[in-house]
N, C-alpha and C. Protein backbone atom coordinates (compact mmCIF):
# COMPACT_ATOMS: atom_id res chain seq x y z
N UNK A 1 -23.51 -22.05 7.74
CA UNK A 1 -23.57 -20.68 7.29
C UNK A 1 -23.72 -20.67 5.77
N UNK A 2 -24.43 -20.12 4.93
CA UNK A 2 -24.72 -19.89 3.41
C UNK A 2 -24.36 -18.88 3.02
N UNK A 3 -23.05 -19.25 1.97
CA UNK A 3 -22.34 -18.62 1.16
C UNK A 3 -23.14 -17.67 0.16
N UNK A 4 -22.75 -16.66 -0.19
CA UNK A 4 -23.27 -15.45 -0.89
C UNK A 4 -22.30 -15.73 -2.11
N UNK A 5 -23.54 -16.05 -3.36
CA UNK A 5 -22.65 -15.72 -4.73
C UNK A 5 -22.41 -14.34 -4.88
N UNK A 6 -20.79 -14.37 -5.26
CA UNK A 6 -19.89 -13.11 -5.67
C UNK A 6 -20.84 -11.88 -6.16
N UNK A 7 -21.48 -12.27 -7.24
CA UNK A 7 -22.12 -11.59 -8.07
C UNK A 7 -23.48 -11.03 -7.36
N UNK A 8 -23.97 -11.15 -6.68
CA UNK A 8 -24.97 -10.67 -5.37
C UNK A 8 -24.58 -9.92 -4.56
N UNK A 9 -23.13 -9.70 -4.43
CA UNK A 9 -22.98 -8.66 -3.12
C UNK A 9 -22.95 -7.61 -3.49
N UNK A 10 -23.48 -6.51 -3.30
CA UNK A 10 -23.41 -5.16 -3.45
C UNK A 10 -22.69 -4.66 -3.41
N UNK A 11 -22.14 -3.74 -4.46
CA UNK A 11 -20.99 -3.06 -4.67
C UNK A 11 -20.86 -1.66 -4.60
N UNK A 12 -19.69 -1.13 -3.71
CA UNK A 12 -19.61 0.44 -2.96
C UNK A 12 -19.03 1.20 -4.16
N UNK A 13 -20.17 2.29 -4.39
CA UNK A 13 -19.24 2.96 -5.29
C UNK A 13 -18.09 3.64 -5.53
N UNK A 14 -17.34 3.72 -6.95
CA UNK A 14 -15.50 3.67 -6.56
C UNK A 14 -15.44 5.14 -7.52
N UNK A 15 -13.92 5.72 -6.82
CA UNK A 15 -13.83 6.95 -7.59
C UNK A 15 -13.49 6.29 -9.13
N UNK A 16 -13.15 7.17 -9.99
CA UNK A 16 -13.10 6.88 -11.34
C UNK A 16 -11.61 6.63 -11.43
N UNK A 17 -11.07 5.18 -11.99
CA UNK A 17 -10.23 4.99 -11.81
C UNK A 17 -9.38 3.74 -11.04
N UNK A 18 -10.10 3.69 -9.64
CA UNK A 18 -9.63 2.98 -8.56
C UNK A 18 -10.51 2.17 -8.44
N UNK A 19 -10.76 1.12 -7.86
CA UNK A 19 -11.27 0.47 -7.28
C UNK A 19 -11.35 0.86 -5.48
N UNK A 20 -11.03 1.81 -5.30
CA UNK A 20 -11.61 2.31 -3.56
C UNK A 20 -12.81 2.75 -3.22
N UNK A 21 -13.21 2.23 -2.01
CA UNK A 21 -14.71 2.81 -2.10
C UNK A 21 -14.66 4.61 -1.80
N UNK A 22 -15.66 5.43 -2.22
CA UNK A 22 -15.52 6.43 -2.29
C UNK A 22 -15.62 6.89 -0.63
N UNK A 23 -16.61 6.06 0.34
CA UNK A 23 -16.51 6.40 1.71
C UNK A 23 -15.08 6.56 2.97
N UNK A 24 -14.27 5.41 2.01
CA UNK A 24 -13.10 5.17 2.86
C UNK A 24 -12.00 6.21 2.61
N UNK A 25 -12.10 7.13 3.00
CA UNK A 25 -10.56 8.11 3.27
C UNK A 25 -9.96 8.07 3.90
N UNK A 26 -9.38 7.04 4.30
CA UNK A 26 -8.16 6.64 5.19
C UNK A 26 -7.01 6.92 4.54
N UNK A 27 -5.89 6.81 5.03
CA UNK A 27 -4.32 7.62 5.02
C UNK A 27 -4.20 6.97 3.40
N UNK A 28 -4.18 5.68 4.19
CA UNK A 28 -3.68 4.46 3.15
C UNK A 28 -4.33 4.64 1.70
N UNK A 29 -5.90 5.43 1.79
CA UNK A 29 -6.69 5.31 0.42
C UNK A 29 -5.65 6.59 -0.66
N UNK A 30 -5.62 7.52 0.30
CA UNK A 30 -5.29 8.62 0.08
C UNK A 30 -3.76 8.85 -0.52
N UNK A 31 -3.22 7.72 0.03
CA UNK A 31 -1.99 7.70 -0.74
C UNK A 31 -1.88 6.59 -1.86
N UNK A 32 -2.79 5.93 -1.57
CA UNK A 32 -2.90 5.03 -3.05
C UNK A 32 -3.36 6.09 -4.04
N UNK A 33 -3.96 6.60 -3.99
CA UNK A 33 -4.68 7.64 -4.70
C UNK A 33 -3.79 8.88 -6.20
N UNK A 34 -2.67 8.66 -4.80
CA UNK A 34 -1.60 9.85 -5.11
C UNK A 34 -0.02 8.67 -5.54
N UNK A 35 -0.05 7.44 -5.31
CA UNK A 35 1.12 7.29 -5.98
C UNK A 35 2.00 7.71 -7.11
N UNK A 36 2.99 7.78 -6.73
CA UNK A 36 4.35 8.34 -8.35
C UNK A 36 4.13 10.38 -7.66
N UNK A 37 3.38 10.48 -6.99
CA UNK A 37 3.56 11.80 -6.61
C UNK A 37 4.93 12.32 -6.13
N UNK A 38 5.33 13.30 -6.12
CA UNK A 38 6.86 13.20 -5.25
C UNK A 38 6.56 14.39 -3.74
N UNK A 39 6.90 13.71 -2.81
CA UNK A 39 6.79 14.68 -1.71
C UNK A 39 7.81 14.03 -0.64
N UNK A 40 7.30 14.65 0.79
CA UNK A 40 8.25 14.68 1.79
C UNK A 40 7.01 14.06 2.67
N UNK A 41 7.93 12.34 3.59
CA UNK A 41 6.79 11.61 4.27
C UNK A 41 7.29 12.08 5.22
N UNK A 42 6.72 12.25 6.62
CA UNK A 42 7.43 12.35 8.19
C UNK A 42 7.17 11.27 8.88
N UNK A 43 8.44 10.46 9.42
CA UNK A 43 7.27 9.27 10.57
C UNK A 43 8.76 10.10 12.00
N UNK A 44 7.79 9.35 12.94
CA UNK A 44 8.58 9.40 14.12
C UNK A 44 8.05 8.38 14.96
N UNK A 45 9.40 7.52 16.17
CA UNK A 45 9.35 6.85 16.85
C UNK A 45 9.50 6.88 17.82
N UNK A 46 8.55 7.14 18.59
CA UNK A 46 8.75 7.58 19.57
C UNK A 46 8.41 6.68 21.07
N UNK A 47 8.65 5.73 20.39
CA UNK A 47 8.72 4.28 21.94
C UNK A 47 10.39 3.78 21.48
N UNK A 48 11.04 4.41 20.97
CA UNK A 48 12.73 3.93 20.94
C UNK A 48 13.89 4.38 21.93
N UNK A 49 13.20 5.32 22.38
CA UNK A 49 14.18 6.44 23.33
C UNK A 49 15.49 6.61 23.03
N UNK A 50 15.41 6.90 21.76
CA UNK A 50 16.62 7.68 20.89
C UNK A 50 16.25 8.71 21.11
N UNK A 51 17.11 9.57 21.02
CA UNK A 51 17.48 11.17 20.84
C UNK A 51 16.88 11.57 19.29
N UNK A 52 17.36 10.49 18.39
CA UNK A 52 17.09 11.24 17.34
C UNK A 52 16.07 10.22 16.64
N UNK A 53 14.69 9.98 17.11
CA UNK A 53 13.74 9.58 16.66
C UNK A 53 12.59 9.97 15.66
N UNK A 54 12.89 10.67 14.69
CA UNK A 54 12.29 11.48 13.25
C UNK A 54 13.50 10.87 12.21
N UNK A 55 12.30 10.21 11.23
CA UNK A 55 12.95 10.41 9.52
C UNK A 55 11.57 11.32 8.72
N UNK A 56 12.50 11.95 7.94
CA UNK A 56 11.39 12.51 6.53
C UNK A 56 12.58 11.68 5.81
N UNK A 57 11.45 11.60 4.76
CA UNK A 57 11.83 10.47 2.86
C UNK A 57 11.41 11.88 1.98
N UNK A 58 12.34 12.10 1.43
CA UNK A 58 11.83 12.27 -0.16
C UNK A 58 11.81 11.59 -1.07
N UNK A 59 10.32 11.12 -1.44
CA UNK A 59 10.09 10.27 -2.38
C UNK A 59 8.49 10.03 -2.73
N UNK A 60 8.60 8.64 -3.35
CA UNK A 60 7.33 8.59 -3.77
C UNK A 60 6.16 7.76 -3.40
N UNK A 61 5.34 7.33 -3.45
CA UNK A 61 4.37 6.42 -2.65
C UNK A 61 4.60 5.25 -4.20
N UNK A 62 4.85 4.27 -3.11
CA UNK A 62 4.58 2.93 -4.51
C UNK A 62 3.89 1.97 -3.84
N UNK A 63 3.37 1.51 -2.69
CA UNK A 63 2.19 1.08 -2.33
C UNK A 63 1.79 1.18 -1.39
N UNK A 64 0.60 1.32 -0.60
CA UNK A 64 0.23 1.12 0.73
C UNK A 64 -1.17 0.47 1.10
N UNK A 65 -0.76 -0.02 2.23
CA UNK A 65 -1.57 -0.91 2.73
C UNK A 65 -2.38 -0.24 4.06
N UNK A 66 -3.28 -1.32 4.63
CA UNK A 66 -4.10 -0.79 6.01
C UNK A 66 -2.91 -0.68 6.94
N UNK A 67 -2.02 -0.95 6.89
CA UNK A 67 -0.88 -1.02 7.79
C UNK A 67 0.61 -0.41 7.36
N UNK A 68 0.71 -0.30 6.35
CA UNK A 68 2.15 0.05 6.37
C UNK A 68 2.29 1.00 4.66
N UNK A 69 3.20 1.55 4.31
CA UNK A 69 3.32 2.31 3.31
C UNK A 69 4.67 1.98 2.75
N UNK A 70 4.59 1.86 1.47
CA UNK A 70 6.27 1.58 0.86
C UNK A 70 6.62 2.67 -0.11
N UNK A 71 7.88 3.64 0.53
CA UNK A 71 7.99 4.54 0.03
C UNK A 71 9.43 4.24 -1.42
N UNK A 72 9.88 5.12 -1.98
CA UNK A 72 10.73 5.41 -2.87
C UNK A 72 11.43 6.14 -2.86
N UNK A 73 12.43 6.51 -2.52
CA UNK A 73 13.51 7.93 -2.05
C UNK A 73 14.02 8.12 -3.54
N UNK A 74 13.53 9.23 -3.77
CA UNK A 74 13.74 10.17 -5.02
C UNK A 74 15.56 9.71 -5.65
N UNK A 75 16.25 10.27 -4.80
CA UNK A 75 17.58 10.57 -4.88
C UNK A 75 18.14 9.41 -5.06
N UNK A 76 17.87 8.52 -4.03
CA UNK A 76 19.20 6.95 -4.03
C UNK A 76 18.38 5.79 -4.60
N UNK A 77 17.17 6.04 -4.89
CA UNK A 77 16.24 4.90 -5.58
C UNK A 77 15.85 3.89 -4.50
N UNK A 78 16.23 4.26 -3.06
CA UNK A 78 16.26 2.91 -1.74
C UNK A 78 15.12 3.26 -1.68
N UNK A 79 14.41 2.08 -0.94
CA UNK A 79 13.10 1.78 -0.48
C UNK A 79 12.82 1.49 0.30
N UNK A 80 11.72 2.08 1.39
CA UNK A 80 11.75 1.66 2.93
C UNK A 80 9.70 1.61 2.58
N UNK A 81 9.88 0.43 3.76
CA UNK A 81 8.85 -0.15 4.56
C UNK A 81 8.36 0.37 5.54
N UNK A 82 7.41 1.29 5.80
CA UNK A 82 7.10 2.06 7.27
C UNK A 82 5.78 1.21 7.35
N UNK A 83 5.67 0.98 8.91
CA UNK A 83 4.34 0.76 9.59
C UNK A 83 3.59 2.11 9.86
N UNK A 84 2.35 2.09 9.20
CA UNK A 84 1.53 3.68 9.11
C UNK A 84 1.49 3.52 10.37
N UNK A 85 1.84 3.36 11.79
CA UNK A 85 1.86 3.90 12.87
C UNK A 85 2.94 4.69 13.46
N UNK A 86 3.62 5.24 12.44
CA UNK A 86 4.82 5.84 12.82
C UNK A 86 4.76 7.10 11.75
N UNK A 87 3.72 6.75 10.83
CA UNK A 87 3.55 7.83 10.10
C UNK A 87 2.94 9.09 10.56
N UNK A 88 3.39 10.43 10.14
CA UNK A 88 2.87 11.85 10.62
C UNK A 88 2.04 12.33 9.86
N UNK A 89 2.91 12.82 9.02
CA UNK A 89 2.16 13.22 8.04
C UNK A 89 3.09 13.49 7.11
N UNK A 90 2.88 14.13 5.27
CA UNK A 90 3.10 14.22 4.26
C UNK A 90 3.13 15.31 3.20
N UNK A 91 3.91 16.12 2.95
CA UNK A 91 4.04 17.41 2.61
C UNK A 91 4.29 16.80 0.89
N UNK A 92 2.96 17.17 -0.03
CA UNK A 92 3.69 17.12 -1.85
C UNK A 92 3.46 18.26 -2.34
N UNK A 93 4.23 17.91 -3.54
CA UNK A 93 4.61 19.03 -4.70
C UNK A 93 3.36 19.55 -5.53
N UNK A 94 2.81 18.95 -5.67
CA UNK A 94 1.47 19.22 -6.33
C UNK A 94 0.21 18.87 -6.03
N UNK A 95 -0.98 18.98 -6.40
CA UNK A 95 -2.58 18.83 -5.60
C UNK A 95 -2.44 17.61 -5.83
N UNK A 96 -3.36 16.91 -4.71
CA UNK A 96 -3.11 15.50 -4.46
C UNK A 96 -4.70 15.29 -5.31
N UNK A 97 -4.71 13.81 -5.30
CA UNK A 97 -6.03 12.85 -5.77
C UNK A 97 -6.70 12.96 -4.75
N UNK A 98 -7.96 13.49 -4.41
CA UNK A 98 -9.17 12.57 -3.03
C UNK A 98 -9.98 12.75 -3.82
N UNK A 99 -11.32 12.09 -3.11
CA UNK A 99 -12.27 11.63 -3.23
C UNK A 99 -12.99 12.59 -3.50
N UNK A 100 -14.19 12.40 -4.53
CA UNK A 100 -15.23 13.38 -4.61
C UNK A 100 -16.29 13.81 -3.26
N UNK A 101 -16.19 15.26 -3.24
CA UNK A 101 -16.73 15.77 -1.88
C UNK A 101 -18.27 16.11 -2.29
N UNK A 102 -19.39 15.29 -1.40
CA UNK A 102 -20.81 15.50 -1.67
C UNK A 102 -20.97 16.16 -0.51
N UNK A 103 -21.97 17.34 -0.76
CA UNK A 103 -22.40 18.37 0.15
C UNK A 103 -24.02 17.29 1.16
């Protein structure tokens, strides 16, 4: 198989700022986007068969991945690890970062 020099591969254009491609709006882009923001995350688990299977975080996004999100709880400074498959969704305080919208 023949290796492709680095410098030959074509490069997706990125919002200003990031290095993300501008096509990919996935959860994960979207909250990279918006880190240090402060809002309210929701996940729920719902293969545990607890009764009480919902957390919301207040806090902040400090990294995320294709898989998982590492949040910041405002208040106690603790830090949790969620697998974005448990994630809902995300309520913030102010207009978030996305991607430039072409008609």
């Amino acid at each position: 198989m023949q290796q492709m020099n680095p410098s030959t591969i074509p490069m997706q254009p990125s919002y200003p700022g990031t290095t993300l491609p501008r096509e990919e709006s996935y959860i994960e882009n979207i909250l990279r986007l918006n880190r240090g923001k402060p809002g309210v995350f929701h996940f729920s688990f719902n293969n545990t068969g607890a009764a009480d299977n919902k957390i919301s975080v207040r806090g902040v996004v400090e990294a995320a991945g294709r898989d998982h999100v590492i949040l910041r709880d405002l208040k106690s400074d603790h830090r949790y690890l969620f697998p974005m498959i448990y994630f809902d969704y995300a309520e913030f305080d102010e207009e978030l970062n996305y991607f430039p919208q072409t008609t």
